[in-house]
Protein backbone atom coordinates (compact mmCIF):
# COMPACT_ATOMS: atom_id res chain seq x y z
CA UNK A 1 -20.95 57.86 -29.44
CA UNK A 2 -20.51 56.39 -33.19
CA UNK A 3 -17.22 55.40 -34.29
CA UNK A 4 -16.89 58.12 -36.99
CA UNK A 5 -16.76 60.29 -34.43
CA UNK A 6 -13.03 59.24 -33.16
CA UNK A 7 -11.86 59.57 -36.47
CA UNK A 8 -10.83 63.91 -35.40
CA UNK A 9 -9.91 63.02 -31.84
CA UNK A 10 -7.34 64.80 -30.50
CA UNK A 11 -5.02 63.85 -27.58
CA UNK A 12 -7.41 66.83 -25.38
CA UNK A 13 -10.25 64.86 -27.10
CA UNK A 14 -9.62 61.13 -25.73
CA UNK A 15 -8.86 62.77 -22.06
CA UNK A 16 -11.73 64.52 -21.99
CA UNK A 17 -13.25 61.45 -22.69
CA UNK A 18 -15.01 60.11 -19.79
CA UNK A 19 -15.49 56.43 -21.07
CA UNK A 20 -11.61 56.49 -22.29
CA UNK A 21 -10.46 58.11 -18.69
CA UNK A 22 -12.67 54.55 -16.80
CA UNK A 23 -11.51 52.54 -19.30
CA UNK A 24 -7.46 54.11 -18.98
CA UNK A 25 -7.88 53.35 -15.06
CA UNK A 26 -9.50 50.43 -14.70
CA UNK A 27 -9.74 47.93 -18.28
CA UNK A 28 -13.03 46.32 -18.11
CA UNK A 29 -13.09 43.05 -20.89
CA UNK A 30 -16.38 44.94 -22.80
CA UNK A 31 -14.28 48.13 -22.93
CA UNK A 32 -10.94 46.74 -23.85
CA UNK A 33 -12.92 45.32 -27.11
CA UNK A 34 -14.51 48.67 -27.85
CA UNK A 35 -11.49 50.69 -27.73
CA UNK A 36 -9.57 47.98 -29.64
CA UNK A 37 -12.10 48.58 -32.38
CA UNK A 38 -11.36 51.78 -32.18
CA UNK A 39 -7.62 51.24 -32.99
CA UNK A 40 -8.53 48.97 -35.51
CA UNK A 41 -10.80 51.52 -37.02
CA UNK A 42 -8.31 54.13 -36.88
CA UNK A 43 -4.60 52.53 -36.13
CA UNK A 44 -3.10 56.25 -36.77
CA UNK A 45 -4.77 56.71 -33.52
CA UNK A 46 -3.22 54.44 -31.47
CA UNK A 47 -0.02 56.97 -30.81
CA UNK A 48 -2.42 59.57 -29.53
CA UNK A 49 -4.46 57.00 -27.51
CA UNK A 50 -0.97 55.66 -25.93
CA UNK A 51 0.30 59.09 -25.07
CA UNK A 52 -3.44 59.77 -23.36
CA UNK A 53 -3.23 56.56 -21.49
CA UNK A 54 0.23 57.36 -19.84
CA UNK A 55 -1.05 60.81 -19.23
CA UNK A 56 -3.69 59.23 -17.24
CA UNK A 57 -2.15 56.58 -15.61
CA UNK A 58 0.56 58.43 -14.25
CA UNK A 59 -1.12 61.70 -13.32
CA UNK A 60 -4.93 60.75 -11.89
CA UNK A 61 -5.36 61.66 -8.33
CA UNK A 62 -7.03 58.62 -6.67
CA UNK A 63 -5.03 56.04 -8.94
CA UNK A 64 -4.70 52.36 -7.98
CA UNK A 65 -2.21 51.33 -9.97
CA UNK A 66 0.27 54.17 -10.40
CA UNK A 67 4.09 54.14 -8.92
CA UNK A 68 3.60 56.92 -7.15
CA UNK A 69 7.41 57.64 -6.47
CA UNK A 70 7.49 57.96 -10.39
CA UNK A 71 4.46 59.77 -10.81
CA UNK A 72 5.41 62.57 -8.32
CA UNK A 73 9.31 63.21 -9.30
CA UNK A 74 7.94 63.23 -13.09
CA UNK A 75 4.59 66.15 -11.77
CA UNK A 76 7.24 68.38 -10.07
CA UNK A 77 9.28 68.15 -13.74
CA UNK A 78 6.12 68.98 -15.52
CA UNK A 79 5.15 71.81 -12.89
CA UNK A 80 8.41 73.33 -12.98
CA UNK A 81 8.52 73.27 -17.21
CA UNK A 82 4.88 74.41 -17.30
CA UNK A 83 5.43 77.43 -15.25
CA UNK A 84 8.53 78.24 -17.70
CA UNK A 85 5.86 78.08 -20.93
CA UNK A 86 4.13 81.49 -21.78
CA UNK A 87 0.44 80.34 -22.55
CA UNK A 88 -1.05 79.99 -26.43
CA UNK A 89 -2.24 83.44 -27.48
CA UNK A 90 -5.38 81.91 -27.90
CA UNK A 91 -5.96 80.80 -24.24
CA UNK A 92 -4.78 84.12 -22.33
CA UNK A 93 -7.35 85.18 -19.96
CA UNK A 94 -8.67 81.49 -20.18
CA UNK A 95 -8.45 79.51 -17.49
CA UNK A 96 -6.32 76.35 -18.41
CA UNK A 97 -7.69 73.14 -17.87
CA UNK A 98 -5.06 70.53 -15.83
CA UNK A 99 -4.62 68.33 -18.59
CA UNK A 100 -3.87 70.73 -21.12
CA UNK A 101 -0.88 71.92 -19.18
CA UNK A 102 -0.02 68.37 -18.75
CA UNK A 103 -0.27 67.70 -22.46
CA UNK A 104 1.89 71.00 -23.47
CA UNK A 105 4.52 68.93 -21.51
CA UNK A 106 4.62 65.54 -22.55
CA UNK A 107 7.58 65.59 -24.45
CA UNK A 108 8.67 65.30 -20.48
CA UNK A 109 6.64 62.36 -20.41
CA UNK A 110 8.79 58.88 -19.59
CA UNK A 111 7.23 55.40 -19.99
CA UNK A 112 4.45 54.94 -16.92
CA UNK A 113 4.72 51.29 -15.99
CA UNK A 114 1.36 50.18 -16.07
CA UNK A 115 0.47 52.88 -19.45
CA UNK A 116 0.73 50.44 -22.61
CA UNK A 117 -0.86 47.36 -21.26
CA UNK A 118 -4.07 48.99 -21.98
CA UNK A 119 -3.08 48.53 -25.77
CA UNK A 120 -1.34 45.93 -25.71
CA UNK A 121 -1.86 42.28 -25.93
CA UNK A 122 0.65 40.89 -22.61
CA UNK A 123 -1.67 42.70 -20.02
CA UNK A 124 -3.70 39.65 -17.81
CA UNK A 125 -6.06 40.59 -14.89
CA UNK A 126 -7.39 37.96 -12.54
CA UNK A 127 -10.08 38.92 -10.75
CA UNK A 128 -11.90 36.19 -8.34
CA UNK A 129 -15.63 36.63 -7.36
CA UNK A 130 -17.12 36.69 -4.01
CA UNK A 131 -15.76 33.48 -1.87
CA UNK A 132 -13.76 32.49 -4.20
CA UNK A 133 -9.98 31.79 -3.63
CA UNK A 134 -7.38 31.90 -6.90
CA UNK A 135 -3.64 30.76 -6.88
CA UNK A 136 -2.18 32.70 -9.75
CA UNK A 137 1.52 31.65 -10.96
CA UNK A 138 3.23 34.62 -12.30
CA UNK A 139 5.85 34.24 -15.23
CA UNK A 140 8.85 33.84 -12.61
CA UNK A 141 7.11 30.83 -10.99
CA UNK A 142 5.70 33.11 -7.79
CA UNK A 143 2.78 32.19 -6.51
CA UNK A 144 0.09 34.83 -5.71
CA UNK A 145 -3.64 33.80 -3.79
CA UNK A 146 -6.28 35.82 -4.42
CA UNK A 147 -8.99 36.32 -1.97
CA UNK A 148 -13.05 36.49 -2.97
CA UNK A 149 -13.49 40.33 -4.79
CA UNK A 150 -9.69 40.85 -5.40
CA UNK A 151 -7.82 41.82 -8.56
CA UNK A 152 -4.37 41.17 -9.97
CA UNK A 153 -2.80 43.08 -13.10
CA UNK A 154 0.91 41.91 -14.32
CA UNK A 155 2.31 41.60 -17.51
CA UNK A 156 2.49 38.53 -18.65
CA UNK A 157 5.71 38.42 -20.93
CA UNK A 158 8.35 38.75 -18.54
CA UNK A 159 12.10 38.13 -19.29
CA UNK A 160 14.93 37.67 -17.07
CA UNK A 161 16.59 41.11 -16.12
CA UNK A 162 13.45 43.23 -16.47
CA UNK A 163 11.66 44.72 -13.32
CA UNK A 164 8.97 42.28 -12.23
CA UNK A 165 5.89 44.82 -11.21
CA UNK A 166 2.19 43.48 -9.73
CA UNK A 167 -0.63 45.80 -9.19
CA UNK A 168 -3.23 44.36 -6.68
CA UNK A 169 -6.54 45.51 -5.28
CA UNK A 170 -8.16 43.90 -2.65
CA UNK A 171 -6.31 41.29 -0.62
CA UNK A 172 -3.41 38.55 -2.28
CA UNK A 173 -1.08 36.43 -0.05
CA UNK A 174 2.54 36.61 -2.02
CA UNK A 175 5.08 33.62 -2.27
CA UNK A 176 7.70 35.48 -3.90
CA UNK A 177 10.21 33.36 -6.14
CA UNK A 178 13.96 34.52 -4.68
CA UNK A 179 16.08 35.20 -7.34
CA UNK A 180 18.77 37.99 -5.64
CA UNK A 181 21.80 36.51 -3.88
CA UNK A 182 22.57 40.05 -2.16
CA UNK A 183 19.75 41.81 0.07
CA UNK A 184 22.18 44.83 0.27
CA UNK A 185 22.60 45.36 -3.68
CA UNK A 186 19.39 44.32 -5.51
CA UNK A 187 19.60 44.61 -8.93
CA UNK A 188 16.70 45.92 -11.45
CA UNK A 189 16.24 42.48 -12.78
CA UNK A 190 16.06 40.98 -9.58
CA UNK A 191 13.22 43.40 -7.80
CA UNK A 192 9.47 42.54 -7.34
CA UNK A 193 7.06 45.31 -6.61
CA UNK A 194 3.50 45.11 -5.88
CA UNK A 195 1.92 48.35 -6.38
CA UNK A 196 -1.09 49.53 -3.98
CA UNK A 197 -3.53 52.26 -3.44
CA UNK A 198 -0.91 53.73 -0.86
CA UNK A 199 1.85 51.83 -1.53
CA UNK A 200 4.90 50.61 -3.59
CA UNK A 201 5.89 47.07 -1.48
CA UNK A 202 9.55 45.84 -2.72
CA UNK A 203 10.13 42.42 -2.20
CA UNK A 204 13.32 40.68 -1.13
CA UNK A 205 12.47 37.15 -1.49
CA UNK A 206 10.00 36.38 0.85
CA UNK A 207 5.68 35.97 1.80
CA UNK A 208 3.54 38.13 2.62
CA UNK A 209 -0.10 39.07 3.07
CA UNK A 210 -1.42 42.82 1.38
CA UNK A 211 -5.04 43.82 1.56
CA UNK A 212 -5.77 46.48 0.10
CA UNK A 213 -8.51 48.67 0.93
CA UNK A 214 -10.48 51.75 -0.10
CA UNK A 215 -9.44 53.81 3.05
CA UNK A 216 -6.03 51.90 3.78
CA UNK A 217 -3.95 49.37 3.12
CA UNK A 218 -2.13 46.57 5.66
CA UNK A 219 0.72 44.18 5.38
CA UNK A 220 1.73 41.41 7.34
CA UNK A 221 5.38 39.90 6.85
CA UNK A 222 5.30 36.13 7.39
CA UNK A 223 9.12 35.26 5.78
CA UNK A 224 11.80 37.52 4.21
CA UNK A 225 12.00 41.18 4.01
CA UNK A 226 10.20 44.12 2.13
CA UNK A 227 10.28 47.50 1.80
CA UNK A 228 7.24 49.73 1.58
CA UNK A 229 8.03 52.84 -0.27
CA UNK A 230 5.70 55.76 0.64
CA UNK A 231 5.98 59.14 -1.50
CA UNK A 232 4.80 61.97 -0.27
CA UNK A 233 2.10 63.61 -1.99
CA UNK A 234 3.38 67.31 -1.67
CA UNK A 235 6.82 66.94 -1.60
CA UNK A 236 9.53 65.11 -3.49
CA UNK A 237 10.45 63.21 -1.07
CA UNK A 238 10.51 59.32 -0.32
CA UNK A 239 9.89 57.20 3.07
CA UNK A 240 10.97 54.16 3.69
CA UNK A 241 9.63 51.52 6.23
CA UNK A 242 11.53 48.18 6.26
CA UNK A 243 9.58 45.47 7.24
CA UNK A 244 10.89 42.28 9.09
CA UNK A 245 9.16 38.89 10.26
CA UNK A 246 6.23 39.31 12.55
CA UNK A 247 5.54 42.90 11.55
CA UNK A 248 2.57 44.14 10.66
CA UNK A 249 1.94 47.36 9.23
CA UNK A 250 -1.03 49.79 8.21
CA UNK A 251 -1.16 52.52 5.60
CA UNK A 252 -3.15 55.17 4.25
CA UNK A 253 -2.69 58.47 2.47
CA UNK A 254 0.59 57.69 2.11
CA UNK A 255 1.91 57.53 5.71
CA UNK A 256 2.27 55.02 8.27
CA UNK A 257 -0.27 54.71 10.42
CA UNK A 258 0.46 51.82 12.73
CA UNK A 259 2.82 49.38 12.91
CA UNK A 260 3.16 46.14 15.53
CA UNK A 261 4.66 42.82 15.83
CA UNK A 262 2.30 39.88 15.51
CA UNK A 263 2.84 36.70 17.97
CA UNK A 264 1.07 34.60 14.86
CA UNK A 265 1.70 36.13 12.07
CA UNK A 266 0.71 33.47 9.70
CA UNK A 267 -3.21 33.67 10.86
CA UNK A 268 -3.00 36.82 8.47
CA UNK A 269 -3.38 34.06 5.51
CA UNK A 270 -5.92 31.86 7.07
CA UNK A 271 -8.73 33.03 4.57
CA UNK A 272 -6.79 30.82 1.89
CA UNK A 273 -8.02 27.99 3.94
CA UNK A 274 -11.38 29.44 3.42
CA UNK A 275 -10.75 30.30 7.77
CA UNK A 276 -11.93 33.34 9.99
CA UNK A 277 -9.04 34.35 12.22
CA UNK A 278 -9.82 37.57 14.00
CA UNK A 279 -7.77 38.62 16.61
CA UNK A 280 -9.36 41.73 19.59
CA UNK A 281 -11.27 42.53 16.40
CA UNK A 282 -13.38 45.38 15.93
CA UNK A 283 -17.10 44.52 14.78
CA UNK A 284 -16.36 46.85 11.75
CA UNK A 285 -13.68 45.02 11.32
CA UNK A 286 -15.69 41.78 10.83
CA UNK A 287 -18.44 43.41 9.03
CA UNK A 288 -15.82 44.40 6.23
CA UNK A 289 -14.33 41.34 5.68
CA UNK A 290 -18.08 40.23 5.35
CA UNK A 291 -19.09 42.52 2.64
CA UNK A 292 -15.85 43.15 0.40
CA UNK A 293 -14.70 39.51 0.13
CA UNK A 294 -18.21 37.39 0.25
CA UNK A 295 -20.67 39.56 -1.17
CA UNK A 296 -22.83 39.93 2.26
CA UNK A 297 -24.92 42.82 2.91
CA UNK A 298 -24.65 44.29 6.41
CA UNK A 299 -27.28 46.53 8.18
CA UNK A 300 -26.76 47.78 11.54
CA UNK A 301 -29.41 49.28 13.28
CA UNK A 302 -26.94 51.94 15.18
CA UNK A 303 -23.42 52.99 14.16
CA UNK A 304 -21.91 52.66 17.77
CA UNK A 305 -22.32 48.54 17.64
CA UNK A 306 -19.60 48.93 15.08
CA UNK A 307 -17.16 49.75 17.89
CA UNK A 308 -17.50 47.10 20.15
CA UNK A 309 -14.64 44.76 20.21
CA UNK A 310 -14.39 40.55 20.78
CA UNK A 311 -11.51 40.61 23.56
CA UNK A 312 -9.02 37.38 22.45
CA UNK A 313 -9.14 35.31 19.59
CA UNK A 314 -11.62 34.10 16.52
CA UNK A 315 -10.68 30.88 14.72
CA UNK A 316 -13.95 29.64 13.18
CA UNK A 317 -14.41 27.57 9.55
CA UNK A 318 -17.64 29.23 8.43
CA UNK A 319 -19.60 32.58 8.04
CA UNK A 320 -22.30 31.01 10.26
CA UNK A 321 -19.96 29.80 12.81
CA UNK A 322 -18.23 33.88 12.85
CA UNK A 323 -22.22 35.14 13.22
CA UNK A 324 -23.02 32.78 16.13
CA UNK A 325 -19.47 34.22 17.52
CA UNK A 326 -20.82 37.50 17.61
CA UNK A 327 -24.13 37.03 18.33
CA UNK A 328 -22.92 35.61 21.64
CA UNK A 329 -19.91 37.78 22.49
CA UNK A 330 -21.26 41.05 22.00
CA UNK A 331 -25.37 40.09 22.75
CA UNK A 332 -26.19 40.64 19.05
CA UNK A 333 -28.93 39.89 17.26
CA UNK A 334 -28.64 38.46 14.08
CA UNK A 335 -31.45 38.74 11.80
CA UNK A 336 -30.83 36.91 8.18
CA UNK A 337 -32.99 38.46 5.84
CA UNK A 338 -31.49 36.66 2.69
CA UNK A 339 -28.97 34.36 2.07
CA UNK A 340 -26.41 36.97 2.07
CA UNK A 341 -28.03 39.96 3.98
CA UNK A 342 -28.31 40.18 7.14
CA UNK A 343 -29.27 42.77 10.40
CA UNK A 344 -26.99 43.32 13.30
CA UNK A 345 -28.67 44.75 16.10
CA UNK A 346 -28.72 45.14 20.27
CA UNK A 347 -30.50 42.32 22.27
């Protein structure tokens, strides 16, 4: 599309926008630079843009980054005020797209979290390639590692007394820096949340290991205290699940889906030593780690091998050391085809 053609977008324009809606979920660095052009182009439409952006960011259905607590208590508001409005003239009979009920609404609209670091110049991502491991310090001095194909948003002008918010996908080990004196009264300047694809994870002080995953996400709580807020996504209503020492948890859609205490809970973290800890691990299992955090392609010649499960533990250095694991304990072949794609099959 040619820039002139921004120059009569309307709020209904940008969200029907399918390169604005990508680039309002998930900044890319080419995009940020187009759409900053267009600001620059057009600065009168940076209000409009801003507004679309939190529209977005707080309403899309499969967001990453969204506080989901928020974003449901504000939907119910906007459901509730919608139902109240009488429809334009001009649209009865019509069948009302989503987000123009959503826009007939937004003077409802309150400040999404993550909305105006798309336009705005404290946003930083860090986002680490296959195999590679990242230590990020954040602007309070805590220390995040980033494993191979992970991301990390947070804004980077953070001031005492102000919320201090993460949004991670992928997996990140978390030193948190402990600045409350009083687990039982935390005060807004004092919490640290780290936002997943399931989950809102509030931090007391403490480390911790979250990967986050397409079809769940898992904790495991080496030090401290955290509580993972889950918010229902038909109700307004919150759950809880305080996490302790030990405990390892898994998450998706929004519920809690197991939850166990781990007699080494610290092997969670081993891939910052560039380690493969597996413990009664599901081939899947392995074959995951393989292919979202170093870039491997895995073929398996039938589905059901994905099942089978190495009984005890894995503690190997090397991605050739894990294949000869499981080429031995579960009479695999392993056929490299490339450097980084390989066949499992039956012997």
């Amino acid at each position: 599309m040619q820039m002139k053609e921004y120059e009569k977008y309307t709020l209904s324009d940008f969200l029907e926008d399918d390169s604005f809606v990508r680039w309002a979920i998930n900044a890319e660095p080419d995009a940020n630079v187009f759409w900053k052009e267009v600001i620059n182009t057009y600065p009168e439409k940076e209000e409009i843009m801003t507004q679309a952006v939190e529209i977005i960011t707080a309403y899309r259905s499969q967001d990453s980054f969204a506080n989901e607590m928020g974003r449901q208590q504000l939907w119910n508001r906007i459901q509730a005020d919608v139902k109240r409005e009488e429809e334009p003239v001009a649209m009865r009979g019509k069948s009302i797209p989503l987000y123009m009920k959503v826009a007939a609404a937004t003077t409802l609209l309150v400040s999404a979290s993550a909305a105006y670091w798309f336009l705005a110049d404290h946003r930083e991502s860090v986002h680490t390639a296959y195999n590679e491991v990242t230590k990020v310090v954040l602007p309070d001095h805590s220390v995040v590692t980033l494993n191979g194909n992970s991301t990390l948003y947070y804004n980077d002008n953070w001031t005492d007394g102000t919320l201090r918010e993460v949004w991670l996908e992928g997996e990140a080990f978390f030193n948190v820096k402990h600045i409350n004196k009083d687990t039982l009264n935390i005060r807004e300047g004092e919490r640290f949340l780290v936002h997943g694809r399931d989950v809102e994870i509030e931090v007391l002080g403490t480390s911790f290991n979250v990967r986050d995953q397409a079809d769940k996400t898992d904790v495991t709580l080496i030090t401290g205290k955290v509580k993972v807020v889950l918010a229902s996504p038909s109700e307004d209503t919150m759950t809880n699940v305080i996490m302790l020492p030990g405990d390892y948890a898994e998450f998706a859609n929004q519920n809690l889906i197991a939850k166990k205490k781990l007699e080494k809970p610290q092997q969670s973290a081993a891939w910052i030593n560039q380690d493969f800890v597996f413990t009664d691990a599901l081939l899947k299992e392995i074959v995951r780690t393989l292919v979202q955090y170093h870039g491997y392609t895995v073929d398996v010649k039938d589905n059901k091998l994905l099942n089978l499960k190495i009984e005890g533990e894995i503690n190997v250095s090397s991605i050739p050391e894990l294949l000869a694991t499981v080429s031995a304990t579960l009479e695999l072949n392993v056929e490299q085809k490339s450097e980084k794609h390989i066949v499992l099959s039956k012997k």
